[in-house]
Protein backbone atom coordinates (compact mmCIF):
# COMPACT_ATOMS: atom_id res chain seq x y z
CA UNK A 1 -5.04 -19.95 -15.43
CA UNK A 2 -1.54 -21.16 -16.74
CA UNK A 3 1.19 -18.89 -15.58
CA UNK A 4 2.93 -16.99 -18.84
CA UNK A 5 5.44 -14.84 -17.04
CA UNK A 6 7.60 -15.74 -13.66
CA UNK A 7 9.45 -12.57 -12.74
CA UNK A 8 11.55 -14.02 -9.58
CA UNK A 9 14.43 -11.60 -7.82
CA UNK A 10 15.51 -9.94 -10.37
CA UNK A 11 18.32 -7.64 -9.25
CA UNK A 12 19.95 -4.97 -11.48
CA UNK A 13 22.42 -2.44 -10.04
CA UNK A 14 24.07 0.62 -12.15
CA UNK A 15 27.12 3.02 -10.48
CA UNK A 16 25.71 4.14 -7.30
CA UNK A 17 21.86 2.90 -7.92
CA UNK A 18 20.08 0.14 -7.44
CA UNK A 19 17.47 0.56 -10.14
CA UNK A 20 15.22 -3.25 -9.14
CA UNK A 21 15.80 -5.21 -5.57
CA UNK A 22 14.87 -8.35 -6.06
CA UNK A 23 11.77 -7.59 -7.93
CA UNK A 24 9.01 -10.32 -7.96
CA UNK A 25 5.70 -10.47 -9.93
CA UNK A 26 3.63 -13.55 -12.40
CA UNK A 27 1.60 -13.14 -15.08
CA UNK A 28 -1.10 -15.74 -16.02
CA UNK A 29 -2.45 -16.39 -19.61
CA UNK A 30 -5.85 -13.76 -20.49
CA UNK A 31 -4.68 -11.38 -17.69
CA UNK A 32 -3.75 -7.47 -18.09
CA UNK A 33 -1.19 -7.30 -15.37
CA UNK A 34 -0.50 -3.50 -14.34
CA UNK A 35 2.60 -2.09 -13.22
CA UNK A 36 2.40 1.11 -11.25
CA UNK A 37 5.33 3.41 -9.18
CA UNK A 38 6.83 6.41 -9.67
CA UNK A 39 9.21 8.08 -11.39
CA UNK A 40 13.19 6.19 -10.28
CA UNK A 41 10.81 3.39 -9.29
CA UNK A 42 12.46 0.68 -11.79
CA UNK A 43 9.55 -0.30 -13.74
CA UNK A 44 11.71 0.80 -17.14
CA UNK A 45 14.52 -0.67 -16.31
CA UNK A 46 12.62 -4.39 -15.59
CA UNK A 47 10.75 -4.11 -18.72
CA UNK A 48 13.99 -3.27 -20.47
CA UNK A 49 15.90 -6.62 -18.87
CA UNK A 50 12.18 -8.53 -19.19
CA UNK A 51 13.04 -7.82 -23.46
CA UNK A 52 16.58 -8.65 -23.30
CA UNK A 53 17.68 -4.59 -23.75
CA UNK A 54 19.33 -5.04 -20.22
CA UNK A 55 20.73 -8.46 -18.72
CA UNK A 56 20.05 -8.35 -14.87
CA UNK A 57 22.71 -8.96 -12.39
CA UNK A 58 20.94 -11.78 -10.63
CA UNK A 59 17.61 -13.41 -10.57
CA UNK A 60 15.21 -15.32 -13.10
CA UNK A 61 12.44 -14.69 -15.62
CA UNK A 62 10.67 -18.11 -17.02
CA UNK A 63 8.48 -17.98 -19.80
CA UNK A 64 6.39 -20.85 -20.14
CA UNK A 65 8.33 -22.54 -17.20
CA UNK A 66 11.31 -22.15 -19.90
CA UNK A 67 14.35 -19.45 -18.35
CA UNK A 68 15.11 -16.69 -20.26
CA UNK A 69 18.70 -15.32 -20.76
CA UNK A 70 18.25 -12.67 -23.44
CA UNK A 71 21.14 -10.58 -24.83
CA UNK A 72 18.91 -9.12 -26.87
CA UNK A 73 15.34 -8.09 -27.95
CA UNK A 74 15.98 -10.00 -31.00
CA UNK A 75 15.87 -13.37 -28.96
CA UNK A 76 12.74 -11.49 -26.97
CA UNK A 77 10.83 -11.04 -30.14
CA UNK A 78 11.90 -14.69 -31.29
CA UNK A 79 10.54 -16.02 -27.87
CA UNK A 80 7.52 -14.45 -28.13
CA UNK A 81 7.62 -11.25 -26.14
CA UNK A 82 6.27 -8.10 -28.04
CA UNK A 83 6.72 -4.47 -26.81
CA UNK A 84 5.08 -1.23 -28.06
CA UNK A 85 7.48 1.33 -26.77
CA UNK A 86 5.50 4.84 -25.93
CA UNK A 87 7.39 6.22 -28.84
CA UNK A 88 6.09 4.28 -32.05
CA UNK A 89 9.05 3.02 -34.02
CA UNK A 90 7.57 3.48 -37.44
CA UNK A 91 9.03 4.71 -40.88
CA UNK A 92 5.97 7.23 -41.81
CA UNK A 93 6.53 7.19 -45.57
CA UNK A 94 6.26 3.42 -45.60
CA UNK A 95 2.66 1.70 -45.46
CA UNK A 96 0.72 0.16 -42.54
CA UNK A 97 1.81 -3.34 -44.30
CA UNK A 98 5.43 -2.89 -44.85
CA UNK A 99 5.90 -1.68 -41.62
CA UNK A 100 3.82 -4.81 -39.94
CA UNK A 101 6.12 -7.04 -42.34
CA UNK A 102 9.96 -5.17 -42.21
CA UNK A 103 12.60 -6.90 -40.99
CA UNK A 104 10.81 -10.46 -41.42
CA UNK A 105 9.82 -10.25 -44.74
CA UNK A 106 8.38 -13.13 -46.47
CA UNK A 107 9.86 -14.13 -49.69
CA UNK A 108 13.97 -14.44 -50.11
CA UNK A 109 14.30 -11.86 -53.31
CA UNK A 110 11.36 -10.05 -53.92
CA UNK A 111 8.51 -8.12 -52.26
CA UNK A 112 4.83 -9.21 -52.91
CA UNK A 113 3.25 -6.48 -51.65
CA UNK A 114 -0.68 -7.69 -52.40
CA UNK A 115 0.26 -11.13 -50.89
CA UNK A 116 1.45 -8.73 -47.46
CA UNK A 117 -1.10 -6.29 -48.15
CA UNK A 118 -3.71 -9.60 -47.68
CA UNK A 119 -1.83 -11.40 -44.80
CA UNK A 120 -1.79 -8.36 -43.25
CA UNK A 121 -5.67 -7.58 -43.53
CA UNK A 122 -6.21 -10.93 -42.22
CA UNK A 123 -3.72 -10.49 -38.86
CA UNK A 124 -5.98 -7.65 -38.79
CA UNK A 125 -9.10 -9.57 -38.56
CA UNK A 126 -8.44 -11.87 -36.40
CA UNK A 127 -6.96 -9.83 -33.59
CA UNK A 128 -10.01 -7.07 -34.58
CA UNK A 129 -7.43 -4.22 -35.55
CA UNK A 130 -9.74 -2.31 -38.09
CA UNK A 131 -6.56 -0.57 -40.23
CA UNK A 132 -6.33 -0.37 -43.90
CA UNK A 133 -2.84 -2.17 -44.85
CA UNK A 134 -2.42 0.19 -48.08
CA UNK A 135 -2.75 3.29 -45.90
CA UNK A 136 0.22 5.19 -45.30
CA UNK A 137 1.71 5.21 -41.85
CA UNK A 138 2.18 9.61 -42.33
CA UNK A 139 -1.32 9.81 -42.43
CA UNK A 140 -2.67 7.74 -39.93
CA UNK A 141 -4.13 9.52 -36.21
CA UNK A 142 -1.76 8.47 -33.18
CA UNK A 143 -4.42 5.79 -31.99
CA UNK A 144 -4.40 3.93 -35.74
CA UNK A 145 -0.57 3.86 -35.42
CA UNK A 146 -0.37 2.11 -32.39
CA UNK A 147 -2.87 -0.28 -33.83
CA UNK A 148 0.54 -0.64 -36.27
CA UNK A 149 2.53 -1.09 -33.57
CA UNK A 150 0.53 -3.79 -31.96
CA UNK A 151 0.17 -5.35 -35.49
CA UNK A 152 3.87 -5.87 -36.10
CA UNK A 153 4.38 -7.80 -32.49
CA UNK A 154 1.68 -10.22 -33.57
CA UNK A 155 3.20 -10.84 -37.11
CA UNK A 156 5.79 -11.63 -34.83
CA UNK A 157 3.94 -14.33 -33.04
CA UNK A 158 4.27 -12.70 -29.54
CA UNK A 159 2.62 -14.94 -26.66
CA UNK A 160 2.75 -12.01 -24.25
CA UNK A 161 2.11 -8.08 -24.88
CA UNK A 162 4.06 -5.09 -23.18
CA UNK A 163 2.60 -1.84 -23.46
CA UNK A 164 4.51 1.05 -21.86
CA UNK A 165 2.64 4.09 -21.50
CA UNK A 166 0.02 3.50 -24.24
CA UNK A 167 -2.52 5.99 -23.82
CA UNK A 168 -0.40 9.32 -23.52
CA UNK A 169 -0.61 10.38 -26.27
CA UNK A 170 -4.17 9.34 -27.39
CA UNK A 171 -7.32 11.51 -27.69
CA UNK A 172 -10.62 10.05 -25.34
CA UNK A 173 -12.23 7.99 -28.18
CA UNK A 174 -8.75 6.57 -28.82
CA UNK A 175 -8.85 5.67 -25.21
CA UNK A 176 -11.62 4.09 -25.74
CA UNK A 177 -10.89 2.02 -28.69
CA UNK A 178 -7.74 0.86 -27.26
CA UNK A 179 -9.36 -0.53 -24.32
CA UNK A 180 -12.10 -2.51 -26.25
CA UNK A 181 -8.66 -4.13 -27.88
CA UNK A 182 -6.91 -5.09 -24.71
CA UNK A 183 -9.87 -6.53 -23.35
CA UNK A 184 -10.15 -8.93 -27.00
CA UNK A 185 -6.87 -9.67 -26.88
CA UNK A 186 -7.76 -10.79 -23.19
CA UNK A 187 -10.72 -12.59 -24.25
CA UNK A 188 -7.88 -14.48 -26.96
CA UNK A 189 -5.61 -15.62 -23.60
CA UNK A 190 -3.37 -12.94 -24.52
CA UNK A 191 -1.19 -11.74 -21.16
CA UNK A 192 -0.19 -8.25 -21.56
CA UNK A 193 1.46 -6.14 -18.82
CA UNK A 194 0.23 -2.72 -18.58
CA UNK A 195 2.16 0.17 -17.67
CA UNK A 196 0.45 3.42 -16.73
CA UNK A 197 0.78 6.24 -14.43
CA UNK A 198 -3.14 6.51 -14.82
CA UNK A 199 -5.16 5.38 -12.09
CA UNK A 200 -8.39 5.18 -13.55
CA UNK A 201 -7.21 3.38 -16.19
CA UNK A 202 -5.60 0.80 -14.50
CA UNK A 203 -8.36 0.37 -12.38
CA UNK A 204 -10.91 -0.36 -15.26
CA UNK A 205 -8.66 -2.26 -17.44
CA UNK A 206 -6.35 -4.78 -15.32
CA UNK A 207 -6.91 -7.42 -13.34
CA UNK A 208 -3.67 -7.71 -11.32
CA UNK A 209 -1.46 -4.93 -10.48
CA UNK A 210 2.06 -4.76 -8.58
CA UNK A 211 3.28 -1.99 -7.16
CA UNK A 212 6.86 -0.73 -7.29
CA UNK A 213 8.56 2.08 -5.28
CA UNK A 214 12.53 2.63 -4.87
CA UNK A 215 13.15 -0.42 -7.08
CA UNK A 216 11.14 -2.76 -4.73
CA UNK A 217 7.82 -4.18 -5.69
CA UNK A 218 5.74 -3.53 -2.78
CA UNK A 219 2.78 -5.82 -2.96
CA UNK A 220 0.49 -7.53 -6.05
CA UNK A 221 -3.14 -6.89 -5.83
CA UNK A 222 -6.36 -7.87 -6.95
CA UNK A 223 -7.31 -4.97 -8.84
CA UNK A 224 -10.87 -5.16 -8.07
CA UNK A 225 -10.82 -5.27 -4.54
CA UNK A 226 -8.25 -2.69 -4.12
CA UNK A 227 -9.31 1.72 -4.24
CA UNK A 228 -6.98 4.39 -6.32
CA UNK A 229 -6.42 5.53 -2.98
CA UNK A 230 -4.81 3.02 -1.82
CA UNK A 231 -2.77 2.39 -4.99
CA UNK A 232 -1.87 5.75 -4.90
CA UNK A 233 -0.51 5.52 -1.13
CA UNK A 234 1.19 1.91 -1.76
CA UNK A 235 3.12 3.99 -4.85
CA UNK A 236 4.49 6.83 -2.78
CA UNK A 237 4.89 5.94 0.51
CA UNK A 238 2.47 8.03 2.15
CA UNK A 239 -1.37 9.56 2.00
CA UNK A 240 -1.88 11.48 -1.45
CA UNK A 241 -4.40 13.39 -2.38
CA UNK A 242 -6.15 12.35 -5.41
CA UNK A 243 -8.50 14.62 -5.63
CA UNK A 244 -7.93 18.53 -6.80
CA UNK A 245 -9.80 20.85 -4.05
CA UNK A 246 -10.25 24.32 -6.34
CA UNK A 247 -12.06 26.81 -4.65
CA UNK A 248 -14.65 29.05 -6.30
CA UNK A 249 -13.10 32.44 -7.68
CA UNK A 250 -14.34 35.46 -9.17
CA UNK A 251 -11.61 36.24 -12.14
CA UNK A 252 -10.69 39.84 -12.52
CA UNK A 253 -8.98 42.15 -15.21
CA UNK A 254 -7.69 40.40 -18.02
CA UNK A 255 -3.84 40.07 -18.60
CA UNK A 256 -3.99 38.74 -21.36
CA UNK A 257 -5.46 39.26 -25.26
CA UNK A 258 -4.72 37.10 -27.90
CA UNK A 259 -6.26 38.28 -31.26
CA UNK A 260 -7.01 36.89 -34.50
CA UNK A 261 -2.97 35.64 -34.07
CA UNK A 262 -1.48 33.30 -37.00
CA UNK A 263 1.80 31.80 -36.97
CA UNK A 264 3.93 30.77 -40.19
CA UNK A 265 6.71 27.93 -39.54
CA UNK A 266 8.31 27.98 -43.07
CA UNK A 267 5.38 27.43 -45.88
CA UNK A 268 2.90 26.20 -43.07
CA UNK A 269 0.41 27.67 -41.38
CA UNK A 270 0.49 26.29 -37.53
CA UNK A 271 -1.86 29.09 -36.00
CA UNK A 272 -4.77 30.24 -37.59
CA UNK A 273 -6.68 33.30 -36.67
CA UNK A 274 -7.08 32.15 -32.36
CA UNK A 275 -8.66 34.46 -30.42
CA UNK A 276 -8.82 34.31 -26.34
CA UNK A 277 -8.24 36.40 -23.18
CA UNK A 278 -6.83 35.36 -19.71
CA UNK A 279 -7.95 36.87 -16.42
CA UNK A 280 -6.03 37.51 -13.04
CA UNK A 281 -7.41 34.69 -10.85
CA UNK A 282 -8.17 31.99 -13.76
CA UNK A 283 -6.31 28.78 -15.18
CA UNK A 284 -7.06 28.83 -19.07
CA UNK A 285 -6.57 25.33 -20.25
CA UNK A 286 -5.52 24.38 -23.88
CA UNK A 287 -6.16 21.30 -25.07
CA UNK A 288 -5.87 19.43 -28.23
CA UNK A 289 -4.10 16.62 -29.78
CA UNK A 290 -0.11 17.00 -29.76
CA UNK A 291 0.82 19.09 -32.74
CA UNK A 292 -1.83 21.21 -33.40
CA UNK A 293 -0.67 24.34 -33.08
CA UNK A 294 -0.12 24.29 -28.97
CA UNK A 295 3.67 24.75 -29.49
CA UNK A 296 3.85 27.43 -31.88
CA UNK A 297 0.99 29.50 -30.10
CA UNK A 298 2.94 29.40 -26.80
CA UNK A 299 6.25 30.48 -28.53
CA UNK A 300 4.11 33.29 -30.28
CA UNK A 301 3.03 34.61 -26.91
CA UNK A 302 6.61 34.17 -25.34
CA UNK A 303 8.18 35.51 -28.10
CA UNK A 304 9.71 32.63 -29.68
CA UNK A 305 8.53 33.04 -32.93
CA UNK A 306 6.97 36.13 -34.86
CA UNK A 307 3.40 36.21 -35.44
CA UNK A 308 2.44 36.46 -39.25
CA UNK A 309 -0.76 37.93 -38.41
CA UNK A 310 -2.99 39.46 -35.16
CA UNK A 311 -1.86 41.04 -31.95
CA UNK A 312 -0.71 39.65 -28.30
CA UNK A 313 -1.49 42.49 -25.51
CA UNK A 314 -0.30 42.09 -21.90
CA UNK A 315 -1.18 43.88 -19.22
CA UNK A 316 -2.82 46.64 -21.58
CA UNK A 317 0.25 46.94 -23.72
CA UNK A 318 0.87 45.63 -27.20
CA UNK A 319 3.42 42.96 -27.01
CA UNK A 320 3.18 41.83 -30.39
CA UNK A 321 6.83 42.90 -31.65
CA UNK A 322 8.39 42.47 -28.10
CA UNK A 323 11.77 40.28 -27.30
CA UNK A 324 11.72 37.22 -25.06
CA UNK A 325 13.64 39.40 -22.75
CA UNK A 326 11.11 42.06 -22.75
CA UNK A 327 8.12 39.65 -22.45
CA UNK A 328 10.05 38.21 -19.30
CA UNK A 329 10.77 41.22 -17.80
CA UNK A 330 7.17 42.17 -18.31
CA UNK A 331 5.92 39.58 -16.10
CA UNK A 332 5.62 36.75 -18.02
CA UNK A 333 7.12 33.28 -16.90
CA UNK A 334 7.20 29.62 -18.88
CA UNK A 335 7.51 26.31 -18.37
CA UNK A 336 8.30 24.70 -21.43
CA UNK A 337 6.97 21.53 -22.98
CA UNK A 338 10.92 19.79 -23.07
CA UNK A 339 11.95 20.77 -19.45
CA UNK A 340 15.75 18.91 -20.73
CA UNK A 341 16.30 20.54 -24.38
CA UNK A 342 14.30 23.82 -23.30
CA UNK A 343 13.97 24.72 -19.40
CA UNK A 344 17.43 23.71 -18.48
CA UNK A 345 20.80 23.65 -19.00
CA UNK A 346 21.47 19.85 -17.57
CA UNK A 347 25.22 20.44 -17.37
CA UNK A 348 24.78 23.00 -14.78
CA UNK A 349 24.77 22.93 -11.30
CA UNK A 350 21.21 23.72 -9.45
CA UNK A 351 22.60 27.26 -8.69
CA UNK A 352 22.82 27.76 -12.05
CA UNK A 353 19.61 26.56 -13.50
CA UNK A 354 17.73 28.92 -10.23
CA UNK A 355 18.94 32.02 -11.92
CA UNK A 356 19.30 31.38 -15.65
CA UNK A 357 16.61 34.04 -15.86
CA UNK A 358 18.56 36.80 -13.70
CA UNK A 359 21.92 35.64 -13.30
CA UNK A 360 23.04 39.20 -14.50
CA UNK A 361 20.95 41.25 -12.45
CA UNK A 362 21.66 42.63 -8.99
CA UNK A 363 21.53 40.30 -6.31
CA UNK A 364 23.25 38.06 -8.31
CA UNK A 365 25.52 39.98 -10.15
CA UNK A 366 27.72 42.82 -9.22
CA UNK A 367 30.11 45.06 -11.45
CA UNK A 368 30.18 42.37 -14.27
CA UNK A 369 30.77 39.41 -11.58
CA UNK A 370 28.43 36.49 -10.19
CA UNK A 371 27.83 37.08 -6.60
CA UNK A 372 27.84 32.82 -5.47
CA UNK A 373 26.49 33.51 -2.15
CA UNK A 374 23.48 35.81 -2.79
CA UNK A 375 23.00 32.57 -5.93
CA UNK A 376 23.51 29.90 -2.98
CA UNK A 377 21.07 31.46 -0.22
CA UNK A 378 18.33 32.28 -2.91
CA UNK A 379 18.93 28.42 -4.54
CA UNK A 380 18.87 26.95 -0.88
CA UNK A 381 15.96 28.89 -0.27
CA UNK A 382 14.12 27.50 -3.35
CA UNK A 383 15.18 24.44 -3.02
CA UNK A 384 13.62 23.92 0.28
CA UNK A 385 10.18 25.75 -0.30
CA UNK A 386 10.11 23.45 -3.70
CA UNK A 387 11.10 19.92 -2.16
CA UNK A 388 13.67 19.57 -4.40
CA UNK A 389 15.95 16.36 -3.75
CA UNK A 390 18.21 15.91 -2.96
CA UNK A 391 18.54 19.71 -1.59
CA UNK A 392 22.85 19.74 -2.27
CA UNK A 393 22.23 23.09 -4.79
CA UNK A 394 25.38 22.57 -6.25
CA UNK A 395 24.06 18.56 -7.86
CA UNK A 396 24.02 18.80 -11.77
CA UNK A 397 20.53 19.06 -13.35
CA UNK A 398 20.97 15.97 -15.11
CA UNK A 399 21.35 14.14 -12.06
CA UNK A 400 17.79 14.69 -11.19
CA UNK A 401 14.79 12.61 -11.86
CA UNK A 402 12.22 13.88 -13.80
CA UNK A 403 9.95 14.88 -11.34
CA UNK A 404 12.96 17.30 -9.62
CA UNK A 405 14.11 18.98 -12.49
CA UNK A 406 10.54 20.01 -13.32
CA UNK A 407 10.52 21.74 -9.71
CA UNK A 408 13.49 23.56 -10.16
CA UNK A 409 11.70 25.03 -13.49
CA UNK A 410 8.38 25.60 -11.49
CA UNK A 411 10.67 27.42 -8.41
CA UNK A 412 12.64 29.74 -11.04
CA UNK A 413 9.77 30.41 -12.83
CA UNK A 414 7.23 31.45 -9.37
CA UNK A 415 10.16 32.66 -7.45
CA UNK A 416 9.68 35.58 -10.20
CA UNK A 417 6.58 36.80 -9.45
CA UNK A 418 5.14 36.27 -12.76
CA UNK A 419 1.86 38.19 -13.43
CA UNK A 420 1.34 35.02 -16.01
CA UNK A 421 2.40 31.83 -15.80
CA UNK A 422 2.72 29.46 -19.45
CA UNK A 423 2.64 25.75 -18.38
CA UNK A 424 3.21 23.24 -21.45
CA UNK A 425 2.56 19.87 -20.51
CA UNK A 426 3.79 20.26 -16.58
CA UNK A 427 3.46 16.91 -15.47
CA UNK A 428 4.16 14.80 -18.55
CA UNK A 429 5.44 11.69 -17.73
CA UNK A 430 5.64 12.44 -13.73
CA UNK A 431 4.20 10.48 -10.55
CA UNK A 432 1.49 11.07 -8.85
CA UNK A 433 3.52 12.86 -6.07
CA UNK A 434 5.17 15.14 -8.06
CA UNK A 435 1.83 15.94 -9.93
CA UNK A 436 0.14 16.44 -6.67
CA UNK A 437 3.11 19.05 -5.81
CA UNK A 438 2.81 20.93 -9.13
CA UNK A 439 -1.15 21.25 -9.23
CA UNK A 440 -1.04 22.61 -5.48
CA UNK A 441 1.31 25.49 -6.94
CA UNK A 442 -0.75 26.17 -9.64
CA UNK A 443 -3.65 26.89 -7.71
CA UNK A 444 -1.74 28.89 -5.33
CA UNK A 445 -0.87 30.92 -8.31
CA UNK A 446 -4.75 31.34 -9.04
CA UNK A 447 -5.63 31.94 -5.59
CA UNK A 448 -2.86 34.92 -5.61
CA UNK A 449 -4.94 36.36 -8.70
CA UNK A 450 -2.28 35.21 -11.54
CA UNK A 451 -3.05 34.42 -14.93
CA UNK A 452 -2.47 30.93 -16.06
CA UNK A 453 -1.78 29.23 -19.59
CA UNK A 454 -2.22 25.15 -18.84
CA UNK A 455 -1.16 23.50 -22.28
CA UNK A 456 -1.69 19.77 -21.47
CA UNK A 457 -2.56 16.53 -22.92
CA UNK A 458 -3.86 14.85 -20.02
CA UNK A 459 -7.50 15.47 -20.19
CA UNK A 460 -8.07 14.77 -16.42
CA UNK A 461 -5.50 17.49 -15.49
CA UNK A 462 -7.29 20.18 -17.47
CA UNK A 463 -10.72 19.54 -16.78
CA UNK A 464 -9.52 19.46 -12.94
CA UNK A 465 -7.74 22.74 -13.51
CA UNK A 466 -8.94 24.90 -15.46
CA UNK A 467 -11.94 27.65 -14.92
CA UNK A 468 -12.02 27.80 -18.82
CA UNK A 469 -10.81 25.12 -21.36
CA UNK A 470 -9.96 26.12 -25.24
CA UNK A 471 -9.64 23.36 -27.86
CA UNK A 472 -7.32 23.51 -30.83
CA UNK A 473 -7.02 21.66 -33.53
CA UNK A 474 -5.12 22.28 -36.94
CA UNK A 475 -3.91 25.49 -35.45
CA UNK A 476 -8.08 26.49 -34.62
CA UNK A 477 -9.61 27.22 -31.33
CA UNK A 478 -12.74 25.34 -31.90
CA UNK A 479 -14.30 25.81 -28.86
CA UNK A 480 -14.01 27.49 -25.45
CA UNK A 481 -15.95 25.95 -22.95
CA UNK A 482 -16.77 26.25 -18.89
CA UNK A 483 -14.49 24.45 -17.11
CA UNK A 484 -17.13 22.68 -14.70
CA UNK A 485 -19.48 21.61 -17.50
CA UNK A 486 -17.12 20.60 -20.48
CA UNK A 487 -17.23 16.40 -21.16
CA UNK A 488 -14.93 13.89 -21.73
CA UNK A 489 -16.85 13.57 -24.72
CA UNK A 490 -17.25 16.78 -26.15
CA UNK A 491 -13.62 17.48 -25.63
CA UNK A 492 -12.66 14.37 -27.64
CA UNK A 493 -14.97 15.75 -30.22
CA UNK A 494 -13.52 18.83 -30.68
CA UNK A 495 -9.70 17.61 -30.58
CA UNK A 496 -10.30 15.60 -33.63
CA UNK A 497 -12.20 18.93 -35.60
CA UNK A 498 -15.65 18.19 -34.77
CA UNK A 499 -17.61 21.42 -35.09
CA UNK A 500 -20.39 20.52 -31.59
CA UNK A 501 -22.78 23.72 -32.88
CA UNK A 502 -23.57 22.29 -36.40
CA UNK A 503 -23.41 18.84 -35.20
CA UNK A 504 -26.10 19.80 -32.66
């Protein structure tokens, strides 16, 4: 096959990191080229230089056998590289055609918006995009947006395909359909490099993938020949542990009650009538597609927002009118969805961010004034026991990679001894090391006959997790099923309002 892409040294330094070390990979014409590593591994910052956002400091990228020296992703597009970001860049109120068509409009003066509407239903055809080009973007699912997305770099005439991150956010039958694309496009001689954190995915859908870690790429494989195992390894350095070992466990008393709560968020209705119980000893997982009620039912049960409707009882007692405070006190802990905008204060040192929950309570307070050195040991402490790095407690939150600031959330948050524990989403867009770290915790949690609320979008994580998994969608539980016996399937079902009883 005719190489596309010749990625050869490229070197790209910013103060005091070296974000790619002469980085080396090739992509050939009709090949899905994956790009694993973790989190601070560089693969952002090469796609970012590979369309023209960054300019490396040394090395070469051919296209075609022609350099590239972007200073833009202008002169990307214009060369033929197309990138759908994770986060669509779409105007919602605008329809699936004039988004495919803004910013190269055909015509000089005016719009002809059947002529688009028609070009645009033929791009569609031919790449086997089923979209309606009158539909508006608003009302389209996730997965028929990024068909959108995908639409607009081909109106573009791209000759190669990025997609970063493509399937977060997508239900299982999105999945599904998005995979059928790639492989047309593939089938077309379409390259497209395929960044993923998810093994299984990248083991059914490429056919070459490089490995980075610290910047480097580590080695290019046949995908084929080579196990998630030792992808997995070649990503972190060392043996992982794929596979989530969750013992059998009786669950005891229940901690929590959640009845027939609704919650009101101006004129709408984001909860509607949910009903479930936690026990001590179980992980409850909540699934559903992202905004359907997940958010505002956590904040209900931490107190974030009143509930219109229902009660909340913990540990016997009605919380239903309690304060954050009160809640916390109580023995309930959080990790929130936005671990930046809501679990820390990113301006603050470590020390800070260990005891944002008690930093006025003795031992860290004394007669109105911070006591640093009881704050130091217990952050030191925590610090250690969590594998935060680097361990220097006094580093600024924002200093920390992803994967780190989520463990000084998990640490405050456990360090507690929380009779319940709220995850939201507590491995979003973390490696498989750090993910491995977190589940282990979780489970130790269970194991120490806690109460845990898993709110995730990763289907693998709850179905590995959880003893019990509620679905939600439009602000409904559809559905609470056994955690061993639930389906891929039936799951997907249910996140997009599929009633499984009278369907049969």
């Amino acid at each position: 096959m005719r190489t596309c892409l010749e990625v050869r040294d490229i070197t790209k330094t910013f103060p005091g990191v070296v974000a790619n070390d002469h980085v080396n990979f090739t992509v050939r014409e009709g090949e899905i080229h994956a790009i694993l590593g973790e989190n601070g591994a560089g693969k952002s910052t090469l796609m970012k230089i590979i369309y023209g956002l960054y300019k490396p400091d040394s090395g070469s990228i051919k296209l075609y056998d022609q350099e590239l020296n972007f200073t833009s992703p202008r002169q990307a597009i214009q060369a033929g590289i197309g990138m759908v970001h994770q986060h669509f860049m779409l105007i919602p109120a605008l329809t699936v055609a004039e988004n495919v068509v803004l910013g190269g409009e055909p015509g000089k003066i005016h719009y002809r918006r059947r002529e688009n509407i028609e070009m645009v239903r033929q791009l569609a055809k031919q790449y086997h995009l089923d979209i309606d080009p009158s539909a508006k973007v608003g009302d389209l699912s996730v997965g028929l947006q990024q068909r959108v997305e995908i639409l607009k770099v081909f109106y573009r005439q791209a000759k190669l395909l990025i997609l970063d991150e493509p399937t977060a956010m997508l239900t299982p039958q999105e999945v599904e359909e998005l995979i059928l694309v790639m492989e047309r496009l593939r089938s077309q001689g379409i390259p497209i490099i395929f960044i993923s954190h998810k093994l299984d995915e990248v083991k059914r859908v490429s056919d070459q993938v490089t490995v980075m870690r610290a910047g480097k790429t580590v080695n290019t494989l046949q995908t084929k020949t080579s196990t998630a195992q030792e992808l997995a390894n070649l990503m972190v350095g060392r043996e992982v542990v794929l596979h989530v070992s969750k013992p059998p466990q009786e669950p005891g008393e229940s901690i929590l009650n959640v009845e027939d709560v609704s919650v009101v968020v101006g004129r709408n209705e984001k909860v509607k009538g949910v009903n479930f119980q936690i026990q001590r000893g179980e992980i409850f997982g909540l699934a559903g597609i992202d905004g359907n009620g997940q958010a505002e039912l956590i904040e209900a049960i931490t107190g974030l927002l009143p509930c219109k409707r229902g009660r909340i009882q913990f540990l016997g007692k009605d919380i239903t009118s309690s304060t954050v405070g009160q809640r916390t006190r109580a023995g309930i802990a959080y990790i929130p969805q936005d671990r930046q905008l809501d679990g820390l204060v990113m301006d603050f040192e470590l020390t800070e961010n260990f005891v944002l929950r008690d930093f006025y309570r003795a031992p860290y307070a004394r007669w109105g004034q911070l006591q640093k050195r009881s704050i130091a040991e217990h952050s030191s402490q925590l610090a250690e026991a969590f594998d935060v790095r680097p361990r220097g407690i006094h580093a600024l939150a924002k200093n920390l990679s992803g994967g780190n600031q989520q463990k000084v959330i998990l640490a405050r948050e456990v360090s507690r001894n929380p009779e319940l524990l709220i995850a939201a989403q507590p491995t979003r867009g973390l490696d498989v090391g750090a993910i491995q770290f977190i589940h282990n915790k979780l489970l130790e949690l269970r194991a120490s006959g806690k109460g845990i609320l898993l709110v995730s979008l990763e289907l693998d994580e709850i179905m590995s997790l959880s003893d019990r998994i509620g679905v939600i969608h439009d602000g409904r539980l559809m559905a609470i099923l056994p955690g061993g016996q639930a389906t891929r399937e039936q799951l997907g079902l249910l996140m997009t309002g599929v009633d499984l009883e009278k369907e049969g």
